[in-house]
N, C-alpha and C. Protein backbone atom coordinates (compact mmCIF):
# COMPACT_ATOMS: atom_id res chain seq x y z
N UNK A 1 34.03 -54.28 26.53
CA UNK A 1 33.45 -54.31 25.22
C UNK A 1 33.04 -55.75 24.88
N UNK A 2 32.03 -56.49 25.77
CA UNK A 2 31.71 -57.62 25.27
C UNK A 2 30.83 -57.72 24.01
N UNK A 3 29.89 -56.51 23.84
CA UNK A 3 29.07 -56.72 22.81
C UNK A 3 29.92 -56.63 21.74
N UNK A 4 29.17 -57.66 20.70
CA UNK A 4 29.71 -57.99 19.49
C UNK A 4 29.68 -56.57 18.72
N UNK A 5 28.18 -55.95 18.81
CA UNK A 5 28.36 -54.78 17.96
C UNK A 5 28.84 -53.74 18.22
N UNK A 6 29.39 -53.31 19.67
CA UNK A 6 30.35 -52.61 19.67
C UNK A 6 31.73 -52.94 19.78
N UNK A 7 32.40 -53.96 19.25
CA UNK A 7 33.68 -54.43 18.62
C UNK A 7 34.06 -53.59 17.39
N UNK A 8 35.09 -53.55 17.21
CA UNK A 8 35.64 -52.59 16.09
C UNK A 8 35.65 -53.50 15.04
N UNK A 9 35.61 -54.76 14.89
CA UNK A 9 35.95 -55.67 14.06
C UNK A 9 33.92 -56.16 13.73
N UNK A 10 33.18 -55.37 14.62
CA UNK A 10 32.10 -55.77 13.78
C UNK A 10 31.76 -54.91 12.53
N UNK A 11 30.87 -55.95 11.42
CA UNK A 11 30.69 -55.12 10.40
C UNK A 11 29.49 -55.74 9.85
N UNK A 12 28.30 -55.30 11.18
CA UNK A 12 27.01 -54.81 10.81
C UNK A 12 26.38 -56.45 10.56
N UNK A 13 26.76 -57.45 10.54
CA UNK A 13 26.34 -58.96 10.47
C UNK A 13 26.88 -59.39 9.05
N UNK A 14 27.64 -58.56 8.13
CA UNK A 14 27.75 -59.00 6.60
C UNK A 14 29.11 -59.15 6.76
N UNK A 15 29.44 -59.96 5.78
CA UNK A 15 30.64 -60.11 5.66
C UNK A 15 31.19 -60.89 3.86
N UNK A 16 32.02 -60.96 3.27
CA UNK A 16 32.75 -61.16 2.23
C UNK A 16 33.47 -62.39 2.20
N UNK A 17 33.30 -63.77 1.51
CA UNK A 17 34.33 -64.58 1.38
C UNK A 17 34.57 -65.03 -0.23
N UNK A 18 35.59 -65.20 -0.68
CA UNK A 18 36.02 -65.36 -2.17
C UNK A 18 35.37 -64.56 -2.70
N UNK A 19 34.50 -63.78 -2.76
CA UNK A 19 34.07 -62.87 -3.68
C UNK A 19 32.43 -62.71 -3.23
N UNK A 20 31.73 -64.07 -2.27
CA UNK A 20 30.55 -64.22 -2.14
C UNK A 20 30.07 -63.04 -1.14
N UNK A 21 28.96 -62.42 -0.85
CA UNK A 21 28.72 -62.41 0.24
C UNK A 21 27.71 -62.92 1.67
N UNK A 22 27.84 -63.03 2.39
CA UNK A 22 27.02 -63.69 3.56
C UNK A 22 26.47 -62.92 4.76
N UNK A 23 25.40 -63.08 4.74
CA UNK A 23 24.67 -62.56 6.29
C UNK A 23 24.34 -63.36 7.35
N UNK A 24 24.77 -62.84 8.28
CA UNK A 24 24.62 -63.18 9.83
C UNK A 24 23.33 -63.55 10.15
N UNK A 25 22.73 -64.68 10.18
CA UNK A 25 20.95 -65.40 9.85
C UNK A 25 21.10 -66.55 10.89
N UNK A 26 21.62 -66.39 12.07
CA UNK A 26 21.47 -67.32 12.81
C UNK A 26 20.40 -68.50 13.10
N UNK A 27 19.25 -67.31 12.81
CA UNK A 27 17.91 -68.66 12.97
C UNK A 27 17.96 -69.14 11.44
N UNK A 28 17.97 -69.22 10.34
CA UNK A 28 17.57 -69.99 9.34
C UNK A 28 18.43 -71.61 9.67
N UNK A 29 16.81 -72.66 8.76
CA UNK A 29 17.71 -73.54 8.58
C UNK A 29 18.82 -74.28 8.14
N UNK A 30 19.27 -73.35 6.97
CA UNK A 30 20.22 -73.61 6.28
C UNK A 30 21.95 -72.88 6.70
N UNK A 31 21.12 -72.53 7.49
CA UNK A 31 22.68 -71.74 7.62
C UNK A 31 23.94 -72.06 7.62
N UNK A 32 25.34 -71.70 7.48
CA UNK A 32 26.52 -72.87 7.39
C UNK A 32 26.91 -72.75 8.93
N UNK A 33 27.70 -73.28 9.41
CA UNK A 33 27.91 -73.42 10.92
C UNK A 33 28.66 -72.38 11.80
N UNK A 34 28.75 -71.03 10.91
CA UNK A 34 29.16 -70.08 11.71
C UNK A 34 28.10 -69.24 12.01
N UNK A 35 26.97 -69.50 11.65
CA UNK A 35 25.55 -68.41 11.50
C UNK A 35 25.53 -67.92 10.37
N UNK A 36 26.10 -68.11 9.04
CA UNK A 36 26.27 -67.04 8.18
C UNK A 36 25.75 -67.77 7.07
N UNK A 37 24.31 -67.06 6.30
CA UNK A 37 24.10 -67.46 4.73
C UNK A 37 24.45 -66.90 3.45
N UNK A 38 24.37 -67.52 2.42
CA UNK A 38 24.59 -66.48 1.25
C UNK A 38 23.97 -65.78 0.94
N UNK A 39 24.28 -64.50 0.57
CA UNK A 39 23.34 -63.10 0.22
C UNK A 39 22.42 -63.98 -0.79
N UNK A 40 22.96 -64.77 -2.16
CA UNK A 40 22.14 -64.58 -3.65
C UNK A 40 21.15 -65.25 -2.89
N UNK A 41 21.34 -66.62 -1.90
CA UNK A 41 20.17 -68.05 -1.37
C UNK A 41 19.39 -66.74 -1.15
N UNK A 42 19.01 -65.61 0.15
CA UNK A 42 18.75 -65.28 1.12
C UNK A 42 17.25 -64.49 -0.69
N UNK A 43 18.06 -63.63 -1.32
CA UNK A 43 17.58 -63.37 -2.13
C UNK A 43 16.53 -63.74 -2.50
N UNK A 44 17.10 -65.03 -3.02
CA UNK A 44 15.95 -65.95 -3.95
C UNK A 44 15.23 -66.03 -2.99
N UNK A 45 14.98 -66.70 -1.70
CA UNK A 45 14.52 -67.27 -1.22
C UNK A 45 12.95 -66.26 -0.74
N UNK A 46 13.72 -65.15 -0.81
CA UNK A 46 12.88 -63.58 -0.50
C UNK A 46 11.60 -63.51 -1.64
N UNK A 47 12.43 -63.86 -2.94
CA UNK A 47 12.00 -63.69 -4.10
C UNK A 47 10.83 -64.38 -4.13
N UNK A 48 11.01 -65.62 -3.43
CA UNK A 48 10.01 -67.04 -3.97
C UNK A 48 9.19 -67.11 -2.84
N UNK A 49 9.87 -66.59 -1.57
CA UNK A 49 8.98 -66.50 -0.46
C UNK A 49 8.53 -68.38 0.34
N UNK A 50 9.94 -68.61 0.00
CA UNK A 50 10.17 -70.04 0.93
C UNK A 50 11.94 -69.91 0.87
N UNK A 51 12.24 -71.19 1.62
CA UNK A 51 13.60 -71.47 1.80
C UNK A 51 13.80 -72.20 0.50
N UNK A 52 15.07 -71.76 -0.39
CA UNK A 52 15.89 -73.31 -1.06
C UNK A 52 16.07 -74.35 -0.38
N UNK A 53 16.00 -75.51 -0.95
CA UNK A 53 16.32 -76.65 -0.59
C UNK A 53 18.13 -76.51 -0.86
N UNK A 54 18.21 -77.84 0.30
CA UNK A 54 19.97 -77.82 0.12
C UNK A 54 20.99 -78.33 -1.45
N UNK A 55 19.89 -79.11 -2.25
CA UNK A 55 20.20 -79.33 -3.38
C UNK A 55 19.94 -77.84 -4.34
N UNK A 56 19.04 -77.22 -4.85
CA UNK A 56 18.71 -76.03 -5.54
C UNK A 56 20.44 -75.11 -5.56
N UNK A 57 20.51 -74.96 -6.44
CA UNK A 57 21.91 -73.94 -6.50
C UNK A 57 21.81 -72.67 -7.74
N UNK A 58 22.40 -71.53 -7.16
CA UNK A 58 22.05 -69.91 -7.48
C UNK A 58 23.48 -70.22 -8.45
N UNK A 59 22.82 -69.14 -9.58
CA UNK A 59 23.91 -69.06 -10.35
C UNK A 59 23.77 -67.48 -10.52
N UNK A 60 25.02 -66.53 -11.14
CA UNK A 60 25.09 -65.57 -11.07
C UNK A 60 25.63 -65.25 -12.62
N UNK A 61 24.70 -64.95 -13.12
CA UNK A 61 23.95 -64.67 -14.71
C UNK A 61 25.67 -63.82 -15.39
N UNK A 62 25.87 -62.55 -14.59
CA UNK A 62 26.98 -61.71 -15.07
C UNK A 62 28.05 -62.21 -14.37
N UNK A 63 28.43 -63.21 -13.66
CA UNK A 63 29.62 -64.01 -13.33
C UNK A 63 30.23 -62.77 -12.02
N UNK A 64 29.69 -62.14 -11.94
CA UNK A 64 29.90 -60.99 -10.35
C UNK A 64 29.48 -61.55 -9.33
N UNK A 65 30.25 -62.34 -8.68
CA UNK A 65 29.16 -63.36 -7.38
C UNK A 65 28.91 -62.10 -6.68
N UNK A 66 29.16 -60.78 -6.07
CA UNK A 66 28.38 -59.98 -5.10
C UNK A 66 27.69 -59.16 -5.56
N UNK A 67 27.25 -59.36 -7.14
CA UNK A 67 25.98 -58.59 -7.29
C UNK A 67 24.47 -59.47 -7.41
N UNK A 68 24.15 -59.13 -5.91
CA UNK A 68 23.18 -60.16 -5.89
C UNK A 68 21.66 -59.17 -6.14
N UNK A 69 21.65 -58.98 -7.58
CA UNK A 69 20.14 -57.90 -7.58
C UNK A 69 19.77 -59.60 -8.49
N UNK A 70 18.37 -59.58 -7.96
CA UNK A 70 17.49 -60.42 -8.57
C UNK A 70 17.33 -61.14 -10.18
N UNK A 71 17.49 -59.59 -10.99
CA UNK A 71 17.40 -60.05 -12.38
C UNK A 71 18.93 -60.69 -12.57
N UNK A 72 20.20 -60.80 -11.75
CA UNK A 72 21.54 -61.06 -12.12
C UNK A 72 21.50 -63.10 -11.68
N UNK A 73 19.98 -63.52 -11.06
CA UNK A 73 20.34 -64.46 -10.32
C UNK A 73 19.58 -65.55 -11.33
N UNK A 74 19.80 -66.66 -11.28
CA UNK A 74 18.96 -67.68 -11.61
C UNK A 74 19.04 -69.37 -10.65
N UNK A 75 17.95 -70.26 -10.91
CA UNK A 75 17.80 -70.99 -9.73
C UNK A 75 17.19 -72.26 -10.16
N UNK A 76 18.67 -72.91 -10.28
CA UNK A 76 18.62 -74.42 -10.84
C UNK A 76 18.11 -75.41 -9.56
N UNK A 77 17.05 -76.23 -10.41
CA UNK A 77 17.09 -77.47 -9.68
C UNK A 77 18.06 -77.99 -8.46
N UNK A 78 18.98 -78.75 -9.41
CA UNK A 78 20.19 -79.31 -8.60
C UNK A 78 21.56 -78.98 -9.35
N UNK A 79 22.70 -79.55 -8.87
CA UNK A 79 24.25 -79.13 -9.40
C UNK A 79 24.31 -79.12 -10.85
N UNK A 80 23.17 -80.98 -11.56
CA UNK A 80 23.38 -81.19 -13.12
C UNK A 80 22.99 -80.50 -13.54
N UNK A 81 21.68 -79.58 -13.46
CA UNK A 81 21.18 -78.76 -14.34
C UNK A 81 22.17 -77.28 -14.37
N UNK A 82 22.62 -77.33 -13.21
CA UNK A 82 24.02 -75.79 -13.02
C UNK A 82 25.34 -76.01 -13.77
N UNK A 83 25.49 -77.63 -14.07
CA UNK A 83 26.83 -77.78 -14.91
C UNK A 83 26.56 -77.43 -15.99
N UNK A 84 25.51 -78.66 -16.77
CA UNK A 84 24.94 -78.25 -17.81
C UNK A 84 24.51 -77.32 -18.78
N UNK A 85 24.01 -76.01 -17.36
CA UNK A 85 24.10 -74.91 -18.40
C UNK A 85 25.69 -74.23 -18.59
N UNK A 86 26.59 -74.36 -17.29
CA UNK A 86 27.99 -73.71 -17.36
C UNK A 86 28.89 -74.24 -18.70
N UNK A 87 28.42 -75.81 -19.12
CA UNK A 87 28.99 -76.62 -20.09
C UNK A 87 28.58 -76.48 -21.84
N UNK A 88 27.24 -76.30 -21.62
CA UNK A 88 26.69 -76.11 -22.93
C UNK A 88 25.87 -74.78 -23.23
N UNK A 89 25.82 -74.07 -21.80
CA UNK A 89 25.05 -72.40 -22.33
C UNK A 89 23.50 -72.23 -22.13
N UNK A 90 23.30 -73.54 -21.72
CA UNK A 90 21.71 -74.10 -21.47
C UNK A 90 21.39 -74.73 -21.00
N UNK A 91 20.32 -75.72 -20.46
CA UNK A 91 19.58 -76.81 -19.74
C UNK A 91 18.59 -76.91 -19.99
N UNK A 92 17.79 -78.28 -19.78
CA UNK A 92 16.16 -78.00 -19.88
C UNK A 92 15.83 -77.18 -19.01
N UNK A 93 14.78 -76.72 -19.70
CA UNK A 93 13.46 -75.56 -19.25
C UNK A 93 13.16 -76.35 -17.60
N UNK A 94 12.77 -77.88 -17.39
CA UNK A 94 12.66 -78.35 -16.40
C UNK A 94 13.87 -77.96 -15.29
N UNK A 95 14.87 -78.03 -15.08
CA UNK A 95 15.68 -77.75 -14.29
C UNK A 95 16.32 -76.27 -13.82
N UNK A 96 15.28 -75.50 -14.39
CA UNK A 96 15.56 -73.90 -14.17
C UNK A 96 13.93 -73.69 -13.50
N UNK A 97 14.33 -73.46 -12.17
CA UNK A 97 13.30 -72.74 -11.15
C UNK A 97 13.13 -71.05 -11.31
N UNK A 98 13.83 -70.61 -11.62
CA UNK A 98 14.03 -68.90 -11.82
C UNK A 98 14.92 -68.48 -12.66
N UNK A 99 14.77 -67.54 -13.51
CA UNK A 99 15.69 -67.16 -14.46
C UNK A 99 15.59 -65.72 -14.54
N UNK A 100 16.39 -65.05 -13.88
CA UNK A 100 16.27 -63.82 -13.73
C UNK A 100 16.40 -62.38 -15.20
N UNK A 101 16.52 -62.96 -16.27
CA UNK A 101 16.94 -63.00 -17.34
C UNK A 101 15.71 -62.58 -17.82
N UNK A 102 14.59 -62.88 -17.05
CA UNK A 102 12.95 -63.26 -17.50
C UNK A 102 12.26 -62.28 -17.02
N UNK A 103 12.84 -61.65 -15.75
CA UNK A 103 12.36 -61.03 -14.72
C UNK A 103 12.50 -59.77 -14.83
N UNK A 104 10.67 -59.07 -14.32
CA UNK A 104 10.37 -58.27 -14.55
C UNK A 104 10.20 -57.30 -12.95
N UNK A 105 9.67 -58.34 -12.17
CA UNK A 105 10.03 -57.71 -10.86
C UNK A 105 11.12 -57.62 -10.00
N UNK A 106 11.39 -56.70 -9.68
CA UNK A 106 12.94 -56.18 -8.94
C UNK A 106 12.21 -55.94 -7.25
N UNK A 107 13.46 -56.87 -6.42
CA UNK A 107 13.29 -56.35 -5.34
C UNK A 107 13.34 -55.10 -4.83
């Protein structure tokens, strides 16, 4: 039983950590060093139809990190504009790339 996908312990390339989830995306550039990206990045990235940059960070609107449906996601600049809104409820308009909140098209 060398193949991975017939291992009993495979499960289909997805997998679950702290609450996130991640897919098995070996070729992307971002990937973390086990092959595995985050579902919400993979999302957006679907959404916008390029890669995030390694600064850009996904926030998850209803605080459910594995519900990654589109309108639940939004897509800050960098970390300040992600504190900022976690701190005060908001940010400039400049530092919000996507706001799913807004969004009318569903993957």
């Amino acid at each position: 039983m060398n193949n991975t996908c017939e291992s009993y312990a495979w499960k289909g390339g997805k997998t679950e950590h702290q609450g996130y989830l991640y897919i098995n995306s070996p070729d992307h550039p971002h990937r973390l060093s086990n092959g595995f990206c985050a579902e919400h990045r993979l999302v957006c990235e679907k959404y916008l139809g390029r890669y995030l940059t390694k600064k850009e960070v996904v926030h998850h609107i209803n605080k459910v990190t594995n519900d990654n449906r589109i309108q639940n996601l939004m897509i800050f600049k960098n970390q300040g504009y992600h504190s900022a809104f976690h701190r005060f409820g908001h940010c400039s308009q400049q530092g919000i790339i996507f706001d799913g909140r807004n969004s009318t098209n569903h993957l």
